[in-house]
N, C-alpha and C. Protein backbone atom coordinates (compact mmCIF):
# COMPACT_ATOMS: atom_id res chain seq x y z
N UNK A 1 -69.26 28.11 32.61
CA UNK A 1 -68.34 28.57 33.64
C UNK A 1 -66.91 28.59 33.10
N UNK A 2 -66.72 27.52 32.44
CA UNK A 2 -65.46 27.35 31.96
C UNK A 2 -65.23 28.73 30.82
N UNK A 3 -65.77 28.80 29.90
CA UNK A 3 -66.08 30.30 28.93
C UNK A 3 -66.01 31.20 29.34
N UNK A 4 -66.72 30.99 30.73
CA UNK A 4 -66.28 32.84 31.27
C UNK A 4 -64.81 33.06 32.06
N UNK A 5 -64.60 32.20 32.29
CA UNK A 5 -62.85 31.81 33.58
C UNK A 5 -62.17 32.45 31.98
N UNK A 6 -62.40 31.58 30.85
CA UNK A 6 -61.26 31.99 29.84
C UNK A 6 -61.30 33.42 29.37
N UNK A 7 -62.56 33.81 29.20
CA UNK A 7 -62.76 35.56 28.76
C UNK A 7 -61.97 36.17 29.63
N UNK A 8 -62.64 36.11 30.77
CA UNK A 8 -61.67 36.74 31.92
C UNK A 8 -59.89 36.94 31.62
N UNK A 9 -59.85 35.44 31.49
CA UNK A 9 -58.12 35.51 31.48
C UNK A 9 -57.77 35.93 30.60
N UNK A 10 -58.43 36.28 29.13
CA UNK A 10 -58.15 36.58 27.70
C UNK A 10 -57.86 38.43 28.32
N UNK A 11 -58.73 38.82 29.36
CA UNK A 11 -59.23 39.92 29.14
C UNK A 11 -58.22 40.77 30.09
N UNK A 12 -57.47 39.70 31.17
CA UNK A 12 -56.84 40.27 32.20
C UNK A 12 -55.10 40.22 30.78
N UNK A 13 -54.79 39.09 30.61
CA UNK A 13 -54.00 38.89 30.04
C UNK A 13 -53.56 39.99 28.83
N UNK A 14 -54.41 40.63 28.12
CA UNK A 14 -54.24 41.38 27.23
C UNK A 14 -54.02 43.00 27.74
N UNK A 15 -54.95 43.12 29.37
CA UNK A 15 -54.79 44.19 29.53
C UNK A 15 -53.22 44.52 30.33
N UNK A 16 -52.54 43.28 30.52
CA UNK A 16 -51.54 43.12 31.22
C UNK A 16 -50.31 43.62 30.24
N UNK A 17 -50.74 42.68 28.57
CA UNK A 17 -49.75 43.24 27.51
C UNK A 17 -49.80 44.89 27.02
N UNK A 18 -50.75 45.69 27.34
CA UNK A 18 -51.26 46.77 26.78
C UNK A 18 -50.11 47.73 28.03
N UNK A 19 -50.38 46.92 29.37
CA UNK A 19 -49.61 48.18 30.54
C UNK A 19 -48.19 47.73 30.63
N UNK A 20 -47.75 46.79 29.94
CA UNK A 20 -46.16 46.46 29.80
C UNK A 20 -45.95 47.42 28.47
N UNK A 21 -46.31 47.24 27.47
CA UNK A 21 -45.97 48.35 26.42
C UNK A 21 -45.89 49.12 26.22
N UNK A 22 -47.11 50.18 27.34
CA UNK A 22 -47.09 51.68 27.67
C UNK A 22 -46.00 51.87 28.35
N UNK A 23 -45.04 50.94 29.28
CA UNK A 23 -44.57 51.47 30.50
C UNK A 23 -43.25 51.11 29.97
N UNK A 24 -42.88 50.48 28.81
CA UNK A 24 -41.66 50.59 28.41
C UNK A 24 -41.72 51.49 27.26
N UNK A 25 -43.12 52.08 26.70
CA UNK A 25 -42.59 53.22 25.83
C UNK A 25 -42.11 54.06 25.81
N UNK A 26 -43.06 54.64 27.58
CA UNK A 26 -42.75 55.68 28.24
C UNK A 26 -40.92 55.76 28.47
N UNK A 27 -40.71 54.33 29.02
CA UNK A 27 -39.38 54.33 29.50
C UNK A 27 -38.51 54.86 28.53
N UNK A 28 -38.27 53.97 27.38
CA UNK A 28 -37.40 54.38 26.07
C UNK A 28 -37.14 55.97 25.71
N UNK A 29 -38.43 56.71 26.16
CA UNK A 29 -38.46 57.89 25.45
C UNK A 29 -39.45 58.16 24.31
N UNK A 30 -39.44 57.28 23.63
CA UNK A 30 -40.08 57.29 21.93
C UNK A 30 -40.24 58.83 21.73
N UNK A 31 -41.67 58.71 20.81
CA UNK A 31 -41.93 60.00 20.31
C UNK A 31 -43.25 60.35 20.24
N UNK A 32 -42.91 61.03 21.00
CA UNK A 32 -44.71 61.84 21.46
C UNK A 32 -44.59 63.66 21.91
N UNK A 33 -45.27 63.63 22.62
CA UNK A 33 -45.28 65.08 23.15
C UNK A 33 -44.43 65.08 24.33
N UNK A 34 -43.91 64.19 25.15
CA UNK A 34 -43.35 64.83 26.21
C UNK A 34 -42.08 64.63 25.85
N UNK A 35 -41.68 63.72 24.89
CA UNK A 35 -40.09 63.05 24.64
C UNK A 35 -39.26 63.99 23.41
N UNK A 36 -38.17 64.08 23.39
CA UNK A 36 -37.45 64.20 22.19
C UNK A 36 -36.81 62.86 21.07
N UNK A 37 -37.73 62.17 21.45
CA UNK A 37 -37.48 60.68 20.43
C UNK A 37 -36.38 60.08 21.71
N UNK A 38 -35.68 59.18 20.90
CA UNK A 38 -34.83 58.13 21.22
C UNK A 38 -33.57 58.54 22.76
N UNK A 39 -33.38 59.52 22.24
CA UNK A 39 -32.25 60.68 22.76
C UNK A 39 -32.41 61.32 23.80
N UNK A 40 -33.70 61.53 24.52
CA UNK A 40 -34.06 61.45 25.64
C UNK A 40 -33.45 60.98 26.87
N UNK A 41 -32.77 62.15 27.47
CA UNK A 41 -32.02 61.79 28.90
C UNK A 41 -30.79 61.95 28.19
N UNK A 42 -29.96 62.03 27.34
CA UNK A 42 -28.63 62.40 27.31
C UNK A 42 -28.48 63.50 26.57
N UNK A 43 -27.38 64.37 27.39
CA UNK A 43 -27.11 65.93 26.78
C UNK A 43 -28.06 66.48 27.06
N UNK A 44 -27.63 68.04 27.05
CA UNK A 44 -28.09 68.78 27.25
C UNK A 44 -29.82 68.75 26.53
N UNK A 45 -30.75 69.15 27.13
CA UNK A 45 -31.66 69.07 26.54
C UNK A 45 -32.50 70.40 25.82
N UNK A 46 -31.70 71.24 26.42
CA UNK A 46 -31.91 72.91 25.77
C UNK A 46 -30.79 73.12 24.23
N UNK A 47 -30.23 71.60 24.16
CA UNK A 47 -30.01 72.13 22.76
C UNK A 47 -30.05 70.98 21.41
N UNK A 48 -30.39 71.24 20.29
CA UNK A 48 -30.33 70.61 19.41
C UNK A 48 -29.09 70.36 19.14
N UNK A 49 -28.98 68.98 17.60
CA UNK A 49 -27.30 68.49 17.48
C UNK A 49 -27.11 69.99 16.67
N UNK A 50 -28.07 70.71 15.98
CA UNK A 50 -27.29 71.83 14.86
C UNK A 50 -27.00 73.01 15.67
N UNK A 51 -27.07 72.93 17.55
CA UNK A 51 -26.66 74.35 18.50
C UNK A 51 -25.45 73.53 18.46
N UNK A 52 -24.68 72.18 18.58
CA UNK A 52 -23.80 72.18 19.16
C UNK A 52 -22.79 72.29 18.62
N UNK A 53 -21.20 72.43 19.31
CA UNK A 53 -19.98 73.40 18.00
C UNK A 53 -19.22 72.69 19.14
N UNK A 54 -18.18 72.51 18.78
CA UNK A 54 -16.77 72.07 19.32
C UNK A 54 -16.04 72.83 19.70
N UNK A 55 -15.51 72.91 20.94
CA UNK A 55 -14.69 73.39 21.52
C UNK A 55 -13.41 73.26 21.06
N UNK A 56 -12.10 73.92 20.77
CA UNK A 56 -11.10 73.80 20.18
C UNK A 56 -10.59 73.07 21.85
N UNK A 57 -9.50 71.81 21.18
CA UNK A 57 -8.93 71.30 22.63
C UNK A 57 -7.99 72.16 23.43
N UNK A 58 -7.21 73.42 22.52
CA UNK A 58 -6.59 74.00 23.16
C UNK A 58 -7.01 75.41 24.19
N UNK A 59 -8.44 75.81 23.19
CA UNK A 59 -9.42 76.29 24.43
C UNK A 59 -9.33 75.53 25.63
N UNK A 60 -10.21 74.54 25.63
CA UNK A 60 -10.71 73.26 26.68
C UNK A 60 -9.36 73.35 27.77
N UNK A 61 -8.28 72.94 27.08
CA UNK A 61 -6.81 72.68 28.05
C UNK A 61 -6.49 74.20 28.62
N UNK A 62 -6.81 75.55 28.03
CA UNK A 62 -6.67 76.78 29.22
C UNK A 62 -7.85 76.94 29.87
N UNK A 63 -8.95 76.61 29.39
CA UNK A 63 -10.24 76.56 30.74
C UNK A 63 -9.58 75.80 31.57
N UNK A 64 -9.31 74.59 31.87
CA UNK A 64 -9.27 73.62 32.04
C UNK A 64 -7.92 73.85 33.02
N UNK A 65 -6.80 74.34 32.61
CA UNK A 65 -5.31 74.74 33.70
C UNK A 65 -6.05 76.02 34.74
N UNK A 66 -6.82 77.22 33.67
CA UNK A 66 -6.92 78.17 34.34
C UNK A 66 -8.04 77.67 35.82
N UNK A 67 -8.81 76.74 35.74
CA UNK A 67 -10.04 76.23 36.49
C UNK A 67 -9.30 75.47 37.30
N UNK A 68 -8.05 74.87 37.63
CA UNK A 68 -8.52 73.57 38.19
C UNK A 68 -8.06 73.81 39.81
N UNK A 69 -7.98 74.75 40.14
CA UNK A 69 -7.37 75.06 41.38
C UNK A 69 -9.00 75.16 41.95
N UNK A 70 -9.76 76.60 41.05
CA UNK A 70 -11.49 76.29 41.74
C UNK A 70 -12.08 75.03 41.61
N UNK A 71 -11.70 74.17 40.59
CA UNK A 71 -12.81 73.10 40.46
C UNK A 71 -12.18 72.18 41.64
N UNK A 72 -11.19 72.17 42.19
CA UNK A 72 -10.43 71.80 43.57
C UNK A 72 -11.37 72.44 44.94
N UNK A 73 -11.08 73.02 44.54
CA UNK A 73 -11.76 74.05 45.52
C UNK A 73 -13.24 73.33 46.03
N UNK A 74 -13.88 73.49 45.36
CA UNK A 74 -15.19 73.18 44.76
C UNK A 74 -15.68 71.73 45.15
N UNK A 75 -14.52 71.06 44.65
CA UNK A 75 -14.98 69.15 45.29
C UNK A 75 -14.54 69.09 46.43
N UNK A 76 -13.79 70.11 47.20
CA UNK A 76 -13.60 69.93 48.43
C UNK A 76 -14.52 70.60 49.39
N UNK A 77 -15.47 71.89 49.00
CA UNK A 77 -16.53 72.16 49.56
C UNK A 77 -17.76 71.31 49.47
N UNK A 78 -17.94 70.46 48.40
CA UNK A 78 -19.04 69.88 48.21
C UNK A 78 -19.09 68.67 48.79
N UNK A 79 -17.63 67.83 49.36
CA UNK A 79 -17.55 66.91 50.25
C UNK A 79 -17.70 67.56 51.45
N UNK A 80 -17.16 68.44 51.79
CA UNK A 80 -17.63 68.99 53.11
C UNK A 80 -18.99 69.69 53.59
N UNK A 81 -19.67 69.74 52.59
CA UNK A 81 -21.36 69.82 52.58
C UNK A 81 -21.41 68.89 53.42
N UNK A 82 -21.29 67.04 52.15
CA UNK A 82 -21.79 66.36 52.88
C UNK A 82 -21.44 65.51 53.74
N UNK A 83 -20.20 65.88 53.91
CA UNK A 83 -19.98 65.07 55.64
C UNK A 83 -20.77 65.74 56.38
N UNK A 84 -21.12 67.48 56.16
CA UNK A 84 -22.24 67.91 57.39
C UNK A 84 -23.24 67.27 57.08
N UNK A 85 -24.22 67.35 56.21
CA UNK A 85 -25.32 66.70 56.03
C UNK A 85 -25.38 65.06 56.82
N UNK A 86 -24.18 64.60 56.55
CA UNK A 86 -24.49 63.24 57.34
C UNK A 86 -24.30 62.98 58.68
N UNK A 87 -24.06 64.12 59.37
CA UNK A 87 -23.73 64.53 60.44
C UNK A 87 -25.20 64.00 61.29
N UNK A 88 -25.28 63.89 62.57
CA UNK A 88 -27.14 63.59 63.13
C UNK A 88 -27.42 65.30 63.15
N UNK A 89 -27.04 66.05 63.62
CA UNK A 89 -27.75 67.35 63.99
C UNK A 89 -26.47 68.55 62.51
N UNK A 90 -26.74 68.35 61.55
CA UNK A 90 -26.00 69.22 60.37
C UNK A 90 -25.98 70.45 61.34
N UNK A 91 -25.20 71.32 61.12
CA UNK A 91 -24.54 72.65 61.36
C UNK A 91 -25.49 73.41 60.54
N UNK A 92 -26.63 74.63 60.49
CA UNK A 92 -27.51 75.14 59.40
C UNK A 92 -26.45 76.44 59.01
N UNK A 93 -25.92 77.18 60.24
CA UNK A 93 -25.00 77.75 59.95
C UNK A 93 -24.08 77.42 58.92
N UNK A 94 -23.28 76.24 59.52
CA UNK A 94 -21.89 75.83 58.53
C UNK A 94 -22.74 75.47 57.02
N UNK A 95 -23.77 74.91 56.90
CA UNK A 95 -24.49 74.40 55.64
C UNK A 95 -24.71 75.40 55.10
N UNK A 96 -25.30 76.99 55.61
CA UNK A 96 -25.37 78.28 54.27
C UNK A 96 -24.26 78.42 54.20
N UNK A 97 -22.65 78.72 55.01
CA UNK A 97 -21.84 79.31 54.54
C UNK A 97 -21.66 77.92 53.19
N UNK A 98 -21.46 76.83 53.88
CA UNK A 98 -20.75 76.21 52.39
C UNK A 98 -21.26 76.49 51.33
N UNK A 99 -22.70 76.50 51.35
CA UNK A 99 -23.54 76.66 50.30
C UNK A 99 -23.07 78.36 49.26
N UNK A 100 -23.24 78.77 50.31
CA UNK A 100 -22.85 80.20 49.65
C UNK A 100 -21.11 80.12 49.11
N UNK A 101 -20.25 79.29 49.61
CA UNK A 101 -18.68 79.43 48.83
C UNK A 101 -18.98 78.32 48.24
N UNK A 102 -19.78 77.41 48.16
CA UNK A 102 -20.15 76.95 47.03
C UNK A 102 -20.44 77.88 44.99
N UNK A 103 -21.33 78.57 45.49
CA UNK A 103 -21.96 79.44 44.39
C UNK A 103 -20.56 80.47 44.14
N UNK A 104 -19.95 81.04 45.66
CA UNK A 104 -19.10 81.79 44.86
C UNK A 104 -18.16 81.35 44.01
N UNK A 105 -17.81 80.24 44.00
CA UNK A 105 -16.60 79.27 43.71
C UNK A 105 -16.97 78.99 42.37
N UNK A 106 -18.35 79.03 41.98
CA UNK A 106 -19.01 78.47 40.79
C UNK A 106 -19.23 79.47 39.81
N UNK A 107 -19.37 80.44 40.77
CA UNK A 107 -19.71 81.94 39.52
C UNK A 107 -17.97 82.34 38.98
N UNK A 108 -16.99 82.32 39.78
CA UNK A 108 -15.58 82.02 39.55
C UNK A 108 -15.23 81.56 38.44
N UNK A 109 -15.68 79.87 38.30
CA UNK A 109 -15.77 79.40 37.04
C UNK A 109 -16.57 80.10 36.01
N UNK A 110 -17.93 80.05 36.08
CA UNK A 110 -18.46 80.47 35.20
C UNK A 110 -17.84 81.69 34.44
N UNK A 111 -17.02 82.63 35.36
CA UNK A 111 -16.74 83.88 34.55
C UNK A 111 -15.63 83.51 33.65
N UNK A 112 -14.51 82.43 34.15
CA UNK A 112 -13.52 82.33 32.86
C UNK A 112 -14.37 81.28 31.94
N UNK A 113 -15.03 80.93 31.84
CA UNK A 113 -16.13 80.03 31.05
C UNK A 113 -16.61 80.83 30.48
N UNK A 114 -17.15 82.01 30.57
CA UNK A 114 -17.51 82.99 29.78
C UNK A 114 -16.57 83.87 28.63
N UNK A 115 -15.41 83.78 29.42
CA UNK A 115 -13.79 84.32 29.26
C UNK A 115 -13.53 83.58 27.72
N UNK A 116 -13.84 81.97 28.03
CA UNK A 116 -13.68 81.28 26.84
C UNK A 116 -14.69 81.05 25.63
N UNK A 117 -16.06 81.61 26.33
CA UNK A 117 -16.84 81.08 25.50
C UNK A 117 -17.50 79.45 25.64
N UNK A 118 -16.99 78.78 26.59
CA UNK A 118 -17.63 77.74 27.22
C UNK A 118 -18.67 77.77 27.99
N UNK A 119 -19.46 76.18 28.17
CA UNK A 119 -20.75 76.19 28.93
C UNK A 119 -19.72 75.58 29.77
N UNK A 120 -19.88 76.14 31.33
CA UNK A 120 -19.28 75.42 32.42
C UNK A 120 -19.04 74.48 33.25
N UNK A 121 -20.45 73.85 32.34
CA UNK A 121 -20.80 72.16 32.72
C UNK A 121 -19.71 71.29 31.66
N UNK A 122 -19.13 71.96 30.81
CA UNK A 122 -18.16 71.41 30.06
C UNK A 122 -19.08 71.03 28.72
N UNK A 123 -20.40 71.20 28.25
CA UNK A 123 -21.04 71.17 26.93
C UNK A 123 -20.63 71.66 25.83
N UNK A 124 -19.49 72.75 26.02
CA UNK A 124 -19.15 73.00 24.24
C UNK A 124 -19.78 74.72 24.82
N UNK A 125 -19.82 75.53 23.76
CA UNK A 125 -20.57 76.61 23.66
C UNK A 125 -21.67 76.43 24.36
N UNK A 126 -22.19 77.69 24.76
CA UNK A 126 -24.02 77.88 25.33
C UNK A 126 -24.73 78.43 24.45
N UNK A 127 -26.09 77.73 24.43
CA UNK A 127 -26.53 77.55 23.31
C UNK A 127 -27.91 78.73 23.95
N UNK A 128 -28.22 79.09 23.11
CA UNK A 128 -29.83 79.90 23.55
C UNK A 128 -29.72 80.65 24.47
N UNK A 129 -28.58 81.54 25.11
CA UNK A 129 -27.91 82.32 25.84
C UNK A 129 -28.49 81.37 27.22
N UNK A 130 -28.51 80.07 27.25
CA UNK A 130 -28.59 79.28 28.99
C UNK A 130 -27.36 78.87 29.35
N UNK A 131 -27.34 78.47 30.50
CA UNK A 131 -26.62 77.66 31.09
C UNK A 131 -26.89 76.47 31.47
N UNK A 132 -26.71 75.55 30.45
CA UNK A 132 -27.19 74.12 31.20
C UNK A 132 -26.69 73.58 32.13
N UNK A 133 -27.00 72.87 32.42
CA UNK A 133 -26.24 71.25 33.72
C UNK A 133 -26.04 70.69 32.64
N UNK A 134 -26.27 70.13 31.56
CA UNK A 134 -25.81 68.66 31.37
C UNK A 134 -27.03 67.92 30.99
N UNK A 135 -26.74 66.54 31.33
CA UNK A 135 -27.31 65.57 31.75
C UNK A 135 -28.46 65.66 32.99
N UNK A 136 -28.00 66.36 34.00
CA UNK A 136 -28.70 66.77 35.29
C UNK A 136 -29.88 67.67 35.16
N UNK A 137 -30.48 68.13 33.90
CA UNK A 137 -31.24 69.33 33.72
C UNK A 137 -32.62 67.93 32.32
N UNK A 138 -31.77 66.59 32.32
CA UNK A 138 -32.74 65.89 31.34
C UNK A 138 -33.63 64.59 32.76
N UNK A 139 -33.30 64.81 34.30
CA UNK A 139 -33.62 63.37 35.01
C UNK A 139 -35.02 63.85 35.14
N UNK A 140 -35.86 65.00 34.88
CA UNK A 140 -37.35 65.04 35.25
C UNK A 140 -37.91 64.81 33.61
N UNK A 141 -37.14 65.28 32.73
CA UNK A 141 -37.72 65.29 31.14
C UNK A 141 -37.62 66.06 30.75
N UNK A 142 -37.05 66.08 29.56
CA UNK A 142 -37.16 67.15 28.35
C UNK A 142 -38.33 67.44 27.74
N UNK A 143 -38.01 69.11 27.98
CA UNK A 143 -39.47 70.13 27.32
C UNK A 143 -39.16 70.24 25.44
């Protein structure tokens, strides 16, 4: 009786070390088929380090003067999203229009971002003719 209580525990115990190791491999990223190694979850994930190129700072500083009235614009529609959203009964009306001077406000940017040759998420150049998010395009996983 005693022999089998210990197999048991040998047997629970090991399978316990086997699902802690999978579940922090997974976590880390490593390297397999679904991960890009270590690096996983930061930057853009549509591009390698040899897509990425530096933005000259004095580019960056006229995106950057020419934008900041929309990117104003922009954090003030997107707070006013969500004060509706937290509203009990949201406005569906007021929620497409924001939504929609949302996008227009964004394609705005995007066009002097294009103007410069910038990704509009602020990444440097666009790489593979996309438009990334960022960071925001790596929270389900990189392909």
């Amino acid at each position: 009786m005693k022999k089998r209580t210990l197999v048991v525990l040998g047997l629970v115990l090991s399978m316990s070390i086997i699902v802690a190791g999978s579940a922090l491999a997974r976590q880390s990223g490593g390297y397999g088929m679904m991960g890009s190694g270590y690096d996983r979850g930061y930057g853009n994930c549509n591009w390698n380090d040899s897509d990425r190129t530096q933005v000259a700072p004095e580019t960056m500083a006229k995106f950057q003067k020419e934008t900041l009235s929309l990117r104003d614009e922009l954090i003030t529609k997107r707070l006013e999203l969500s004060q509706e959203y937290d509203k009990d009964t949201p406005d569906a009306d007021r929620v497409a229009q924001l939504r929609k001077d949302m996008i227009d406000v964004q394609t705005k940017i995007q066009k002097v971002a294009d103007k410069y040759d910038i990704n509009a998420a602020g990444q440097g150049r666009r790489a593979r003719g996309g438009y990334g998010r960022g960071n925001a395009d790596c929270r389900g996983g990189c392909n």
